[in-house]
N, C-alpha and C. Protein backbone atom coordinates (compact mmCIF):
# COMPACT_ATOMS: atom_id res chain seq x y z
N UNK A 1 82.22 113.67 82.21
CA UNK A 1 82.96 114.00 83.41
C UNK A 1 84.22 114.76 83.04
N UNK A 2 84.35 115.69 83.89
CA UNK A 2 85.71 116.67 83.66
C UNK A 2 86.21 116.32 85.08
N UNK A 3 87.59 116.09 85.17
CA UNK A 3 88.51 116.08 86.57
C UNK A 3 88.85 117.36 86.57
N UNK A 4 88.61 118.10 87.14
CA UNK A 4 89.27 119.18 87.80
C UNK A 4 90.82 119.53 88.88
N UNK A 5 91.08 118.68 89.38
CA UNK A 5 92.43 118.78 89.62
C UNK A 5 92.40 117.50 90.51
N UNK A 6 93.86 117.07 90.97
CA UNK A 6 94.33 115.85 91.50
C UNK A 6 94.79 116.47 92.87
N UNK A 7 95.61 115.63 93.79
CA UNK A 7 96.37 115.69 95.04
C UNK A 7 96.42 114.15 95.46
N UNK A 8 97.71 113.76 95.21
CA UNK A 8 98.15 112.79 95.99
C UNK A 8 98.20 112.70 97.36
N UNK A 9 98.30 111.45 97.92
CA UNK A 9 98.64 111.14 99.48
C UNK A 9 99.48 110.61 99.95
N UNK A 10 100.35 111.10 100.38
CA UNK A 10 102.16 110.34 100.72
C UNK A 10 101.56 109.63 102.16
N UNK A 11 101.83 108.57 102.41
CA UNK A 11 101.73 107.74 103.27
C UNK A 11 102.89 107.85 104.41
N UNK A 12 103.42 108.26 105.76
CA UNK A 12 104.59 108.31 106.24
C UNK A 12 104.21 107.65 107.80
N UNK A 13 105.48 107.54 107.98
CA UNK A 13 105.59 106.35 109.13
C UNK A 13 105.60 107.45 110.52
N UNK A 14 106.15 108.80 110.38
CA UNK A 14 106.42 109.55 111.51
C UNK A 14 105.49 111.14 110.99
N UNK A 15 104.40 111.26 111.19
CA UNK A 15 103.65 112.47 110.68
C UNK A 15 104.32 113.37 110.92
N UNK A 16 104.61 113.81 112.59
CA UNK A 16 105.30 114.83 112.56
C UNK A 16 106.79 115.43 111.93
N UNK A 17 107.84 114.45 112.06
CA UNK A 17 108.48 114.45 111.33
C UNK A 17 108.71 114.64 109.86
N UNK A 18 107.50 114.25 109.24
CA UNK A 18 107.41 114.13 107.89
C UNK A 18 107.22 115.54 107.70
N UNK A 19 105.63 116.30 108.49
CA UNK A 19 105.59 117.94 108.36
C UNK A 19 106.99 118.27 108.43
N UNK A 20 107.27 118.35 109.34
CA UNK A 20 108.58 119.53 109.62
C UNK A 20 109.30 119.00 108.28
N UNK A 21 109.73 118.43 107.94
CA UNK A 21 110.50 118.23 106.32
C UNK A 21 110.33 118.50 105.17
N UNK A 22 108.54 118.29 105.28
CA UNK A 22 107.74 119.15 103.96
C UNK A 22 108.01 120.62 104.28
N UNK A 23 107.76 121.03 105.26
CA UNK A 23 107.58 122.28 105.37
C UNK A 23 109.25 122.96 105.83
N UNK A 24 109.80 122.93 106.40
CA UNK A 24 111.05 123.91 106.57
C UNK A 24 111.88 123.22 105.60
N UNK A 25 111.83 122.06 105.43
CA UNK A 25 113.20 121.58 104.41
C UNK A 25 112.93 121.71 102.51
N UNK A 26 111.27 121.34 102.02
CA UNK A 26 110.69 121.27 101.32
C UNK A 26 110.19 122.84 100.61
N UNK A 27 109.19 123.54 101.72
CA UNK A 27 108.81 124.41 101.47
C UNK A 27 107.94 124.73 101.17
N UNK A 28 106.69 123.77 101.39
CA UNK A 28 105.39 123.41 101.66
C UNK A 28 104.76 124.23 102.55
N UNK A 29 103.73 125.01 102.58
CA UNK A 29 102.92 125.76 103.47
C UNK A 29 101.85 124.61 104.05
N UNK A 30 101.44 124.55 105.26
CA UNK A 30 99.99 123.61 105.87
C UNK A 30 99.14 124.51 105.52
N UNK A 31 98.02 124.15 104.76
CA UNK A 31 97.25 124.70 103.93
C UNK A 31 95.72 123.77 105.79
N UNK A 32 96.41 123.09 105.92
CA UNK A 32 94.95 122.60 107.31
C UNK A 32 95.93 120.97 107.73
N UNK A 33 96.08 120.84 109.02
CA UNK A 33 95.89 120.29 109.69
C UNK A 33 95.22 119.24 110.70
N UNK A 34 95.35 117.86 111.07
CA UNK A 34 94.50 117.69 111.55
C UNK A 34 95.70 116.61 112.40
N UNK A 35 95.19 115.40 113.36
CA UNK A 35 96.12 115.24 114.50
C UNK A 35 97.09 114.19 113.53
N UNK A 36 96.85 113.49 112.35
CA UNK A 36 97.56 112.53 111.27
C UNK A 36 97.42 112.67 110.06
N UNK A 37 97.22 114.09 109.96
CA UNK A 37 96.92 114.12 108.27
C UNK A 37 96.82 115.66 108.06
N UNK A 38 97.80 116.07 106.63
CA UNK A 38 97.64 117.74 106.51
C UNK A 38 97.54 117.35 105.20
N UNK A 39 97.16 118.61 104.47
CA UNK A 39 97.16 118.95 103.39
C UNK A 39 98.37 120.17 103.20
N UNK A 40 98.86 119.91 102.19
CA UNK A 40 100.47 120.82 102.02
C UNK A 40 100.25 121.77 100.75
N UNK A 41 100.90 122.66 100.75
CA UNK A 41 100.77 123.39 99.49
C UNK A 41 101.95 123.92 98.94
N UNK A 42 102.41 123.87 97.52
CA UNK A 42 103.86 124.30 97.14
C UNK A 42 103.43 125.47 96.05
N UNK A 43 102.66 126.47 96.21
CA UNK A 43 102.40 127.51 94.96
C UNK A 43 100.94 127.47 95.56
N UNK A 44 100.72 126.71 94.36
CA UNK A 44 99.32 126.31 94.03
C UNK A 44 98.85 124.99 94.34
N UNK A 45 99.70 123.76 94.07
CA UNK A 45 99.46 122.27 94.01
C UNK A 45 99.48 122.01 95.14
N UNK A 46 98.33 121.13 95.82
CA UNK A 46 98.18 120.56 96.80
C UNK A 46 98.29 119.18 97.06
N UNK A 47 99.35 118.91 98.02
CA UNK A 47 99.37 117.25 98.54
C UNK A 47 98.69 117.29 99.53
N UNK A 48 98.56 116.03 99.75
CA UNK A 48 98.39 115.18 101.28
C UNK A 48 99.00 114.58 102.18
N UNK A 49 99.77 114.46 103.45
CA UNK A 49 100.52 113.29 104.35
C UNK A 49 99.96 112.87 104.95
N UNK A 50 99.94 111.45 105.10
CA UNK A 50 99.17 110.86 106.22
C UNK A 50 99.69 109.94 106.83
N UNK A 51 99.66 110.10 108.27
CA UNK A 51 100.73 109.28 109.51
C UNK A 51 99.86 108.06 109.52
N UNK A 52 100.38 106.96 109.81
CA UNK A 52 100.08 105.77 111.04
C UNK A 52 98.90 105.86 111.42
N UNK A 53 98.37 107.53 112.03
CA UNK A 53 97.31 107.20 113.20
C UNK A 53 96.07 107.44 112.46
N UNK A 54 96.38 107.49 110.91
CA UNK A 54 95.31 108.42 110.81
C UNK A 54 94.21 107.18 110.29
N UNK A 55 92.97 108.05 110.60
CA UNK A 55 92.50 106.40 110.30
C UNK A 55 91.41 106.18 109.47
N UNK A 56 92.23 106.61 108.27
CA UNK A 56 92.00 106.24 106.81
C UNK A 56 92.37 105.35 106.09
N UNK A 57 92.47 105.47 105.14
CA UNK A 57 93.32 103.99 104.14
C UNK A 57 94.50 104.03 104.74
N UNK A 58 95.27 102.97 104.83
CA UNK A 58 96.87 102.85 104.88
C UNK A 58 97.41 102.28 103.68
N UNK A 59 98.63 103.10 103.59
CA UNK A 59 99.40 102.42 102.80
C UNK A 59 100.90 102.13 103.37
N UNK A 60 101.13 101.91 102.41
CA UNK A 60 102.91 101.59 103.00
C UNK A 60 103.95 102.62 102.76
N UNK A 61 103.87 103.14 104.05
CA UNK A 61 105.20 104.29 103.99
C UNK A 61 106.21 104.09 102.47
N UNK A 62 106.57 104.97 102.26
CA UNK A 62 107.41 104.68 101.30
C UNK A 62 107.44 104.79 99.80
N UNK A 63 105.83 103.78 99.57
CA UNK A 63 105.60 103.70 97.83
C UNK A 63 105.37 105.09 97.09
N UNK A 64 105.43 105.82 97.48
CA UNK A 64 104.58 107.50 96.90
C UNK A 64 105.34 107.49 96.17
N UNK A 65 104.73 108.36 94.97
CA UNK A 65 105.86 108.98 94.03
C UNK A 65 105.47 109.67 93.41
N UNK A 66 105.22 110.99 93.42
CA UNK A 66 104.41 112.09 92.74
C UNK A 66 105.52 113.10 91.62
N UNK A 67 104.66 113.31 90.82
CA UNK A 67 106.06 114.15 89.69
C UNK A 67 105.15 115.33 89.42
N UNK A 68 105.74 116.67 89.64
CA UNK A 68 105.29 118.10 89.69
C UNK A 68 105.77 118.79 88.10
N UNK A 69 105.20 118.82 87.55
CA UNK A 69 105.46 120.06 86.44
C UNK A 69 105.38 121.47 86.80
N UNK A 70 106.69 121.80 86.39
CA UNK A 70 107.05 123.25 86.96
C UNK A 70 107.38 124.29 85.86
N UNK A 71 107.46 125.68 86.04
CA UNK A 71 107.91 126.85 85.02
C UNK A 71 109.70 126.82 85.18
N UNK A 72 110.30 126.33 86.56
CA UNK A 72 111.70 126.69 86.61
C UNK A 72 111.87 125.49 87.57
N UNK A 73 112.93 124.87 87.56
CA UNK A 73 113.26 123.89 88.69
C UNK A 73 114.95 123.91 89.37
N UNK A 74 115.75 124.96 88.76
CA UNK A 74 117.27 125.05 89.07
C UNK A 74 117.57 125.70 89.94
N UNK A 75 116.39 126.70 90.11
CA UNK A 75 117.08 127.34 91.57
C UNK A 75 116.13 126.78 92.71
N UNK A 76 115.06 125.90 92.47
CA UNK A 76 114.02 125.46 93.71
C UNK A 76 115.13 123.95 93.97
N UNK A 77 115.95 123.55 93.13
CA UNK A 77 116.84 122.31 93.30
C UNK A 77 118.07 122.73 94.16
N UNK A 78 118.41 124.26 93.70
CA UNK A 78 119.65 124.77 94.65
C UNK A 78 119.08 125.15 95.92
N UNK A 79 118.33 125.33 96.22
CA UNK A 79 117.33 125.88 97.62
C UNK A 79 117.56 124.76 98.21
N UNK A 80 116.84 123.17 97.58
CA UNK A 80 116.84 122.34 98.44
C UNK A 80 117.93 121.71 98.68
N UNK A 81 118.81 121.88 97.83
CA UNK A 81 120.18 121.57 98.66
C UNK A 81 121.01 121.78 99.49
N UNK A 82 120.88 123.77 99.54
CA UNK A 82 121.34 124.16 100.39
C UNK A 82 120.37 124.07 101.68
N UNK A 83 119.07 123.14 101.94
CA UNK A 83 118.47 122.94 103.20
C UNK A 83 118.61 121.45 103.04
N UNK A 84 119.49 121.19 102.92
CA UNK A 84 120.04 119.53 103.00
C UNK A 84 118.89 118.78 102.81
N UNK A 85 118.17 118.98 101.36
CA UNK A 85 116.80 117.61 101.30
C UNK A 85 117.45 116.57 100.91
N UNK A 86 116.72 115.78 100.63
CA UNK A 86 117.57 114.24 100.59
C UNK A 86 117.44 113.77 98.50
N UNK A 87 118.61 114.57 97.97
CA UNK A 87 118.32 114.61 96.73
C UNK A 87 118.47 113.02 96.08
N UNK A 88 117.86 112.08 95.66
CA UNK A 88 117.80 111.01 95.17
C UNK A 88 117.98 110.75 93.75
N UNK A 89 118.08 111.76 93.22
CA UNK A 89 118.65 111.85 91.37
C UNK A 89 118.88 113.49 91.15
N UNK A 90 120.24 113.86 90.80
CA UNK A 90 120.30 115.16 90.76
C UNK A 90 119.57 115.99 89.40
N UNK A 91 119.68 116.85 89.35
CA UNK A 91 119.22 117.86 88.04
C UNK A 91 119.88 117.39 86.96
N UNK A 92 119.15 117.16 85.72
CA UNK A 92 119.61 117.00 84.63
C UNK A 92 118.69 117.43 83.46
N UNK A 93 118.99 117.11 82.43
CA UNK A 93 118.76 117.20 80.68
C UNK A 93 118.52 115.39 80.61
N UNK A 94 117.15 115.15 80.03
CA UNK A 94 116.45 113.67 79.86
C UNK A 94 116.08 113.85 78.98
N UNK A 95 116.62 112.19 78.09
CA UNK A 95 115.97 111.74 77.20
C UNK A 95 114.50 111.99 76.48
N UNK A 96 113.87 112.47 77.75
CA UNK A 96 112.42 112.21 77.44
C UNK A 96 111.65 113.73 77.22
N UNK A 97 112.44 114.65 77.24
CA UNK A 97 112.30 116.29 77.39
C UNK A 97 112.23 116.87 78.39
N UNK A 98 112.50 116.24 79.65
CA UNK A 98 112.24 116.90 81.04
C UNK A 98 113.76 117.31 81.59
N UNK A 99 113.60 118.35 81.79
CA UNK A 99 115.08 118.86 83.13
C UNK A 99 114.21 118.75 84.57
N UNK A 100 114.86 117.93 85.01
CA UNK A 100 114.17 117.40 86.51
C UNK A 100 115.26 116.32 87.35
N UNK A 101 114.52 116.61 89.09
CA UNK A 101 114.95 116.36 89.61
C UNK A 101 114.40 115.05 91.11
N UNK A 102 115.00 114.12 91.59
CA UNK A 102 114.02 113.90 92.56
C UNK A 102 114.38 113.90 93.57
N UNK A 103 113.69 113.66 94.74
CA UNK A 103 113.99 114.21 96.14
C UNK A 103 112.98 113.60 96.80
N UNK A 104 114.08 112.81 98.04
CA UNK A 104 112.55 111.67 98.67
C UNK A 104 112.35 112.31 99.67
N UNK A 105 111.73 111.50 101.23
CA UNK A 105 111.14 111.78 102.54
C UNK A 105 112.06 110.97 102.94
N UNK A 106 111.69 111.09 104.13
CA UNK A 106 112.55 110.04 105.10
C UNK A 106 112.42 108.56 105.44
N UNK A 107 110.95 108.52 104.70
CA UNK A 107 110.38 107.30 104.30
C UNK A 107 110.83 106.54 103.19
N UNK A 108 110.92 107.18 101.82
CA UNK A 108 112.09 106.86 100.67
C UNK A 108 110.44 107.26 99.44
N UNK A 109 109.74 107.94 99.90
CA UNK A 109 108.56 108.49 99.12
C UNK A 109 109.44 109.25 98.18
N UNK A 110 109.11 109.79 96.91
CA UNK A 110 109.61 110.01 95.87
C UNK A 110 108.89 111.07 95.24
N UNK A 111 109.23 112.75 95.35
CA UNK A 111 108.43 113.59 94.50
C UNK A 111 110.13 113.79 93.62
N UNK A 112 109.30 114.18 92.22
CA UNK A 112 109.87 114.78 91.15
C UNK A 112 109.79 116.16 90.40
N UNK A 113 110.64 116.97 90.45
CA UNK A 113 109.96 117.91 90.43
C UNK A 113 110.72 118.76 88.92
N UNK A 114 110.20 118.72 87.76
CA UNK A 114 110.21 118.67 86.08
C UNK A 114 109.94 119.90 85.36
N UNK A 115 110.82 120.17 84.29
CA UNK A 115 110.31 121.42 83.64
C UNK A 115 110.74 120.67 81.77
N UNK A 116 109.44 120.83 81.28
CA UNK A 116 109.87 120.58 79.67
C UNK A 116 110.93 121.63 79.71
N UNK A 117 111.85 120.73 78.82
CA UNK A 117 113.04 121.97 78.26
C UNK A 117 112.52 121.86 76.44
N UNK A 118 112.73 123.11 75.66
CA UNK A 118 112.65 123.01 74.23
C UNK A 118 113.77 121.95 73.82
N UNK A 119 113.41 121.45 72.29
CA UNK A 119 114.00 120.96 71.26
C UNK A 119 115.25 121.64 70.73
């Protein structure tokens, strides 16, 4: 077996709300729609949101936490600041080789969004 690619599913308490944040505050394109559940797109990488109504698995608003490997993350971090996202750990230089940043929902869901820096 080969996996061919992933997409998480952020779980949110207010769907619509949640779109409009992925998308004008975030910068997420709706790649499809449906009345509790889209698929989002940031480039290339595709998520999932899914409201309350939708009536699939539930989870609990909130727990998500997806981490994005990126080519550049300093000026997609200044973008989202200047569209007031809700930055939850600012940009830095980590221990672990990553310059990254995170940034929740309104739910307290958690994407990260990472660039290896060299040695």
């Amino acid at each position: 077996m080969k996996i061919l690619s992933t997409a998480p599913v952020i779980h949110v308490s207010n769907f619509e709300q949640a779109l409009q944040y992925y998308t004008a505050v975030l910068g997420f394109t709706v790649d499809f729609k449906l009345p509790a559940y889209a698929g989002l797109l940031l480039g290339d990488t595709l998520i999932y949101i899914s409201g309350p109504d939708n009536g699939g698995l539930h989870k609990t608003p909130g727990s998500g936490h997806c981490c994005f490997d990126c080519d550049e993350v300093d000026g997609y971090f200044d973008e989202l600041n200047r569209r007031s996202a809700l930055i939850s750990f600012p940009i830095g230089d980590r221990f672990y080789g990553m310059r990254d940043f995170a940034v929740d929902d309104h739910d307290g869901n958690t994407l990260i969004f990472g660039k290896y820096v060299n040695e």
